[in-house]
N, C-alpha and C. Protein backbone atom coordinates (compact mmCIF):
# COMPACT_ATOMS: atom_id res chain seq x y z
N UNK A 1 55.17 54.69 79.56
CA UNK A 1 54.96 55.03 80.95
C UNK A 1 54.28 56.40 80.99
N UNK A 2 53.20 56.39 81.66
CA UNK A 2 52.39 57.92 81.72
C UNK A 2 53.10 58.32 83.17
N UNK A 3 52.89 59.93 82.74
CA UNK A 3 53.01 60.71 83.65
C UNK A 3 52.12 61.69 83.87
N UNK A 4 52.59 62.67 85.11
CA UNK A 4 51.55 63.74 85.43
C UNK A 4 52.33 64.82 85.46
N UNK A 5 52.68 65.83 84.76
CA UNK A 5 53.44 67.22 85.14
C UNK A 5 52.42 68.34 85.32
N UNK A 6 52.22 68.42 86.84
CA UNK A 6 51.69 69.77 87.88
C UNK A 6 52.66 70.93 87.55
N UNK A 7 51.89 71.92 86.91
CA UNK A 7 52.26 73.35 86.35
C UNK A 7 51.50 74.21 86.83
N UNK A 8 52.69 74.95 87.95
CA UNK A 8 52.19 76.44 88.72
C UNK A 8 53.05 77.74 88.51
N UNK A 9 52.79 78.85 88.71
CA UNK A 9 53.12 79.90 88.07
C UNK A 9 54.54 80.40 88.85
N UNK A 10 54.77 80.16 90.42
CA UNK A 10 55.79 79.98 90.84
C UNK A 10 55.84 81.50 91.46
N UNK A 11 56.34 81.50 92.93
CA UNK A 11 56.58 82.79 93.83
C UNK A 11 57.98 83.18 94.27
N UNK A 12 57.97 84.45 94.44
CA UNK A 12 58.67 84.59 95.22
C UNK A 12 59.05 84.30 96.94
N UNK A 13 58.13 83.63 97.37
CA UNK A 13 57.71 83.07 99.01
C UNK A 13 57.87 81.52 98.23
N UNK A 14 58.73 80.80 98.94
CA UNK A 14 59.52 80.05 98.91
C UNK A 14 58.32 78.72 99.62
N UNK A 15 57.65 79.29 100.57
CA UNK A 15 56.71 78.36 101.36
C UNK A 15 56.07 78.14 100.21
N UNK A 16 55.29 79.05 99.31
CA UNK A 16 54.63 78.66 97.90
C UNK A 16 54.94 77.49 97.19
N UNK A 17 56.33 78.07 96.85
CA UNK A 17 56.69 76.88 95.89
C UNK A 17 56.57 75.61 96.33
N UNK A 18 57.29 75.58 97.89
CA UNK A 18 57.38 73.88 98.66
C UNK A 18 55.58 73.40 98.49
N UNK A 19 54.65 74.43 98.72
CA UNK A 19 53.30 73.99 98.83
C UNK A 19 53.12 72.91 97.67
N UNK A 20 53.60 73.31 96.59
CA UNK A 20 53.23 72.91 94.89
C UNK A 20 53.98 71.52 95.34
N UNK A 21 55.40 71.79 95.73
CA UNK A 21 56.13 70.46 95.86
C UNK A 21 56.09 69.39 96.38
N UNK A 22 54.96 69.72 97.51
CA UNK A 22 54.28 68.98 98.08
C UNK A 22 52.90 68.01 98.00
N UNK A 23 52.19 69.14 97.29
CA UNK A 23 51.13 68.27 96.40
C UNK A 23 51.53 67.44 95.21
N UNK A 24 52.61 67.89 94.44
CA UNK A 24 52.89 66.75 93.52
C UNK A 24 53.22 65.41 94.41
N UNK A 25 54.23 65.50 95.47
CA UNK A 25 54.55 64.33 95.99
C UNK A 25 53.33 63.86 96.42
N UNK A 26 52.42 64.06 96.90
CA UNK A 26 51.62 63.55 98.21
C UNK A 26 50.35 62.86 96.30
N UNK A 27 50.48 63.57 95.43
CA UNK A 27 50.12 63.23 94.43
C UNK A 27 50.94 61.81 93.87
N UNK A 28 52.07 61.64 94.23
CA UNK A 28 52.81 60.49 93.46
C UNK A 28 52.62 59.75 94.34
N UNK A 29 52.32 59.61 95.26
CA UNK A 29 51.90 58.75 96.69
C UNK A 29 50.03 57.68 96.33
N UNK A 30 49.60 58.08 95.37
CA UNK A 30 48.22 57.71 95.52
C UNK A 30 48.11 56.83 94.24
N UNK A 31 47.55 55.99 94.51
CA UNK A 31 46.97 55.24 93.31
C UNK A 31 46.52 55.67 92.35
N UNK A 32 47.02 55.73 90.87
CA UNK A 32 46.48 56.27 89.86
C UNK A 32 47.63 55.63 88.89
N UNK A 33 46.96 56.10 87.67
CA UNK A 33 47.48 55.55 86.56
C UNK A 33 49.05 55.52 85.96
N UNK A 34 49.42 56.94 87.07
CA UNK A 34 50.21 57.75 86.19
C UNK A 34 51.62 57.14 87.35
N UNK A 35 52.76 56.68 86.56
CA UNK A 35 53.98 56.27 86.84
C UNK A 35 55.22 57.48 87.92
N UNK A 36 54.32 58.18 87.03
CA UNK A 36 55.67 59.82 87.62
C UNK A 36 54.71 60.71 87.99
N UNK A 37 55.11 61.26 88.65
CA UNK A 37 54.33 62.78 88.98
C UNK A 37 55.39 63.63 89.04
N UNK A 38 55.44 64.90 88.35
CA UNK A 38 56.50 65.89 88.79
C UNK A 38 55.95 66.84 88.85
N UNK A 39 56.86 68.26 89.49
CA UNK A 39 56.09 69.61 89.42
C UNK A 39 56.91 70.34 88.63
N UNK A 40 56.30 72.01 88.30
CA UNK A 40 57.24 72.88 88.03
C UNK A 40 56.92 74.19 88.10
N UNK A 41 57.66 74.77 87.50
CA UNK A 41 57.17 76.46 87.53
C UNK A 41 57.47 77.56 86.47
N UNK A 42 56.39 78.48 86.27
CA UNK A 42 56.96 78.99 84.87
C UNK A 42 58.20 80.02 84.91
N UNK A 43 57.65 80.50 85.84
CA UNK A 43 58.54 82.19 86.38
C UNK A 43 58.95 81.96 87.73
N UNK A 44 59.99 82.41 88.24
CA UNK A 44 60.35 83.37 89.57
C UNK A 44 61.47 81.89 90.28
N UNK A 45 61.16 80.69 90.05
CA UNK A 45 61.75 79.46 90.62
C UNK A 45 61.65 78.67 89.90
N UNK A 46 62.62 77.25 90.07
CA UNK A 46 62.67 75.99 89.09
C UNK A 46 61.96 75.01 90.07
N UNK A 47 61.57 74.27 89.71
CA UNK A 47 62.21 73.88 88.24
C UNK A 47 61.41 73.89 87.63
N UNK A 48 61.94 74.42 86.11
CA UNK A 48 60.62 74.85 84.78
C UNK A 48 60.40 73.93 83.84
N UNK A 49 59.74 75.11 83.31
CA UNK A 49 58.71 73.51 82.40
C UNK A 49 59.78 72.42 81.92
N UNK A 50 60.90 73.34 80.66
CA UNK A 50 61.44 72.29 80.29
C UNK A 50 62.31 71.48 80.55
N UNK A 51 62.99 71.99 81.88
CA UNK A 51 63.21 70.77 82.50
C UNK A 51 63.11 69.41 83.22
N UNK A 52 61.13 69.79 83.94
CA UNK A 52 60.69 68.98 84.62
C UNK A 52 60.25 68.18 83.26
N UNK A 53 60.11 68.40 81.85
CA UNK A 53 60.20 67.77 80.57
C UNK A 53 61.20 66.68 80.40
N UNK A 54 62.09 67.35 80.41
CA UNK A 54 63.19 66.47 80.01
C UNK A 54 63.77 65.42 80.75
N UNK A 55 63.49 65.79 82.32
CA UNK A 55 63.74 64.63 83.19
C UNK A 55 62.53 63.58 82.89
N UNK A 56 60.90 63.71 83.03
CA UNK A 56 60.15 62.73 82.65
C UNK A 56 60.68 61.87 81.69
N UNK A 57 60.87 62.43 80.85
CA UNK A 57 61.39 61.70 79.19
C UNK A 57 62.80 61.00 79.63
N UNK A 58 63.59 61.49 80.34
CA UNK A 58 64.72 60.54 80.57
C UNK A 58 64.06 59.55 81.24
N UNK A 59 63.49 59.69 82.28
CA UNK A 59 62.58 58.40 83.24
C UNK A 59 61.69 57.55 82.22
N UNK A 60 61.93 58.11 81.27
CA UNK A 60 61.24 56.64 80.91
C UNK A 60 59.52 57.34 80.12
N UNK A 61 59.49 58.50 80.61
CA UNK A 61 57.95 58.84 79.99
C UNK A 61 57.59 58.97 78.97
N UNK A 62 56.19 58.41 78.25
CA UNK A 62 56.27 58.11 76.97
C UNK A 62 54.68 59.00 76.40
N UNK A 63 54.16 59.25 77.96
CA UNK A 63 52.76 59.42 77.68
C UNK A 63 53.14 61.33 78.70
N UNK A 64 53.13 62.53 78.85
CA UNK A 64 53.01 63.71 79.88
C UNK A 64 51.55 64.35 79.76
N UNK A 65 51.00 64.07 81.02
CA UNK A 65 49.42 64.74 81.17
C UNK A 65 49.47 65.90 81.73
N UNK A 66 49.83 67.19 81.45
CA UNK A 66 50.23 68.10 82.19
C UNK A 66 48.49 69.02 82.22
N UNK A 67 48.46 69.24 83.48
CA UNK A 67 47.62 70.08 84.89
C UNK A 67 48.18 71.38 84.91
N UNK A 68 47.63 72.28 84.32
CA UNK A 68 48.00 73.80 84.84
C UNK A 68 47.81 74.21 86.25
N UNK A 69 48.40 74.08 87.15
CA UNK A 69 47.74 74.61 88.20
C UNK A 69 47.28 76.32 88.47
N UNK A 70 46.29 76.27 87.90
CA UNK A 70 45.76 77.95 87.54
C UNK A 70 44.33 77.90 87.78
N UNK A 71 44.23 79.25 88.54
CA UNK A 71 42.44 78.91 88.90
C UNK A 71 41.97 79.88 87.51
N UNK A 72 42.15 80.51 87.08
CA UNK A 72 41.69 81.09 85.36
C UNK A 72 42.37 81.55 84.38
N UNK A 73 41.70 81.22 83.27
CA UNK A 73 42.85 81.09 82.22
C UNK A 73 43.14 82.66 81.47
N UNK A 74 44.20 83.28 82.32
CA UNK A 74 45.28 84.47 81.96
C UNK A 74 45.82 84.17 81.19
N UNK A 75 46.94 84.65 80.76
CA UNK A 75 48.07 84.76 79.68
C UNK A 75 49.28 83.60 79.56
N UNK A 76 49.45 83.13 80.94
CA UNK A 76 49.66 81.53 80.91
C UNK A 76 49.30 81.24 80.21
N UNK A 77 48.21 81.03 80.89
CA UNK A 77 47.67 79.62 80.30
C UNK A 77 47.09 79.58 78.58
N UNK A 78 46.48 80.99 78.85
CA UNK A 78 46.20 80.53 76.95
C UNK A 78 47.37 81.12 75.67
N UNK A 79 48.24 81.55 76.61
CA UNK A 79 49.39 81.67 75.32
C UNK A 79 50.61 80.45 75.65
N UNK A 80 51.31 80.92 77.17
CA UNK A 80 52.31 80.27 77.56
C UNK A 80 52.36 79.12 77.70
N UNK A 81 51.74 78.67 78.52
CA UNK A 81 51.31 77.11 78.47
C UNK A 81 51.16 76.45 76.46
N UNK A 82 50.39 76.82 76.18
CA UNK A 82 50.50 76.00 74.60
C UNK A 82 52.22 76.10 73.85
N UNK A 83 52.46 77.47 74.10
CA UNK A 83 53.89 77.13 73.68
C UNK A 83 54.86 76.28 74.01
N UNK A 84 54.59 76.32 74.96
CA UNK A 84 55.39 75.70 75.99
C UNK A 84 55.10 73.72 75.56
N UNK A 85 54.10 73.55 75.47
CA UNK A 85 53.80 72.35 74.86
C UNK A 85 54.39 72.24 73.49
N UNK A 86 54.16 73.17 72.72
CA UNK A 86 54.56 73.17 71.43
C UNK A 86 56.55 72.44 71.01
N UNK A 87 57.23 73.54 72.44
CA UNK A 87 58.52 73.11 72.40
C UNK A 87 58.78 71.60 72.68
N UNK A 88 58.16 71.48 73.90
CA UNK A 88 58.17 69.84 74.29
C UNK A 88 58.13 69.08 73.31
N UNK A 89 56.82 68.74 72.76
CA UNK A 89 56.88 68.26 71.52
C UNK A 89 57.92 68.27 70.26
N UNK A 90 58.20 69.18 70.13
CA UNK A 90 59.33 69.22 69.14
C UNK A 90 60.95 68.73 69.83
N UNK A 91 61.28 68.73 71.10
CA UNK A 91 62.34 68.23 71.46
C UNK A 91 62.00 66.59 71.78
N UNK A 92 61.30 66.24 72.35
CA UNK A 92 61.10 65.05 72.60
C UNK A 92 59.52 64.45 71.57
N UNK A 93 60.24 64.20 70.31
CA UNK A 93 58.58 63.86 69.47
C UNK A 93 58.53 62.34 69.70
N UNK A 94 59.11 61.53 70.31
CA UNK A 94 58.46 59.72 71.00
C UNK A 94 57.83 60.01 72.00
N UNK A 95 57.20 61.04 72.60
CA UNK A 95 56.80 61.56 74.27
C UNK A 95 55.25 62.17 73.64
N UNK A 96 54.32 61.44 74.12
CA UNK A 96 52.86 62.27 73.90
C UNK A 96 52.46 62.91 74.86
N UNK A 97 52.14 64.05 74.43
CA UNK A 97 51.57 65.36 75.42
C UNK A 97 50.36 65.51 75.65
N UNK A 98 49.87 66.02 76.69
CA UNK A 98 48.19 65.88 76.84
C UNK A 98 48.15 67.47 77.46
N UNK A 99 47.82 68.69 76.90
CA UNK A 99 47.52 69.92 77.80
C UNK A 99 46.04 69.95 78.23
N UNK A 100 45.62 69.97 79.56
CA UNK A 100 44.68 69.73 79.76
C UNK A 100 44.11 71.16 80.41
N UNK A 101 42.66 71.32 80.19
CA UNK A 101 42.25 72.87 81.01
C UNK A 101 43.10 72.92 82.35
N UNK A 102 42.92 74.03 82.44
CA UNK A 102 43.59 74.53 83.85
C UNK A 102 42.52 74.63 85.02
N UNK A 103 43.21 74.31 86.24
CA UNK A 103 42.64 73.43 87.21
C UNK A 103 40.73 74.48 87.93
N UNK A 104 41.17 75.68 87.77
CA UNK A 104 39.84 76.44 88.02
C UNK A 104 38.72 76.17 86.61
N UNK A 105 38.75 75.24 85.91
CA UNK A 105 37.89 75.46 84.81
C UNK A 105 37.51 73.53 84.83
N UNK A 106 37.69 72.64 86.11
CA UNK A 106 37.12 71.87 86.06
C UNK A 106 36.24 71.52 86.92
N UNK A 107 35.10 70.39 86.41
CA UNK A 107 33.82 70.52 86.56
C UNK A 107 33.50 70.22 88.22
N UNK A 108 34.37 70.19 88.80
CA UNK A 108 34.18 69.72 90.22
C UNK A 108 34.68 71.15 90.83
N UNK A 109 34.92 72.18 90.32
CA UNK A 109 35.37 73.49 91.49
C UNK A 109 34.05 73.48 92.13
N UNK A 110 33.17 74.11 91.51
CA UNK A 110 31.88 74.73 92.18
C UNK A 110 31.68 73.82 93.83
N UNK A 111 31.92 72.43 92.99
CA UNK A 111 31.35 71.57 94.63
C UNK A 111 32.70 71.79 95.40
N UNK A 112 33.88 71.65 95.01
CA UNK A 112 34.96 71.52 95.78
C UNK A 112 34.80 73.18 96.76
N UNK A 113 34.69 74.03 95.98
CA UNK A 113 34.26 75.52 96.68
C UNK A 113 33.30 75.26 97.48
N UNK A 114 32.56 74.71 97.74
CA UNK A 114 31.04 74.70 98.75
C UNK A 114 31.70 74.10 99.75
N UNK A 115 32.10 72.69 99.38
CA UNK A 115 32.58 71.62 100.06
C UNK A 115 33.67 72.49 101.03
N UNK A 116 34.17 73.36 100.80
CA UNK A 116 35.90 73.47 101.19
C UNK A 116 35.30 74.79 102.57
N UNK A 117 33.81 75.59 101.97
CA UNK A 117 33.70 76.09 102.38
C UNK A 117 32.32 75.94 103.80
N UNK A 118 31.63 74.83 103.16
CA UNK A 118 30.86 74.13 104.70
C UNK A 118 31.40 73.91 105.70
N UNK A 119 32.91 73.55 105.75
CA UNK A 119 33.46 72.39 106.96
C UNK A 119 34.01 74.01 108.27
């Protein structure tokens, strides 16, 4: 069973976090490949990485495509984030991991920026 784990850096403004919590859902709502969608957060609020981990993997997940939600790649993303995969992997090794660029470094910003900014 594939999944999708949405990874954001996590606030102290509480409206933040629900924002994230909200796009994952409205994300598990849409047709796509992926069985689960969950969210999480690294710092400041939960739920974190390795837990929104360990619940996928109890549900059943066999495949985690995890989405940094990061518009450039800081110290997250190019240290924390890989570790952070690294553990996963080693607690759950029947569970394949997919770390994928982080969300400002794919090929559709530029238009999504124009786009977001014509209307």
């Amino acid at each position: 069973m594939k999944a999708l784990l949405l990874i954001a850096h996590g606030s102290r403004k509480a409206s933040s976090n629900q924002e994230v919590a909200e796009l994952a859902n409205k994300l598990s709502q849409q047709d796509s490949e992926f069985a689960l969608v969950a969210h999480c957060f690294l710092e400041l609020t939960t739920p974190k990485v390795p837990d929104s981990v360990a619940q996928l993997a109890a549900q059943g997940a066999t495949e985690v495509v995890i989405l940094p939600y990061f518009l450039a790649a800081g110290m997250h993303v190019s240290e924390d984030l890989p570790e952070l995969l690294s553990q996963a992997q080693q607690n759950f090794p029947k569970v394949s991991f997919t770390l994928l660029e982080h969300l400002g470094a794919a090929e559709q910003m530029p238009s999504w920026i124009l786009q977001q900014a014509s209307r």
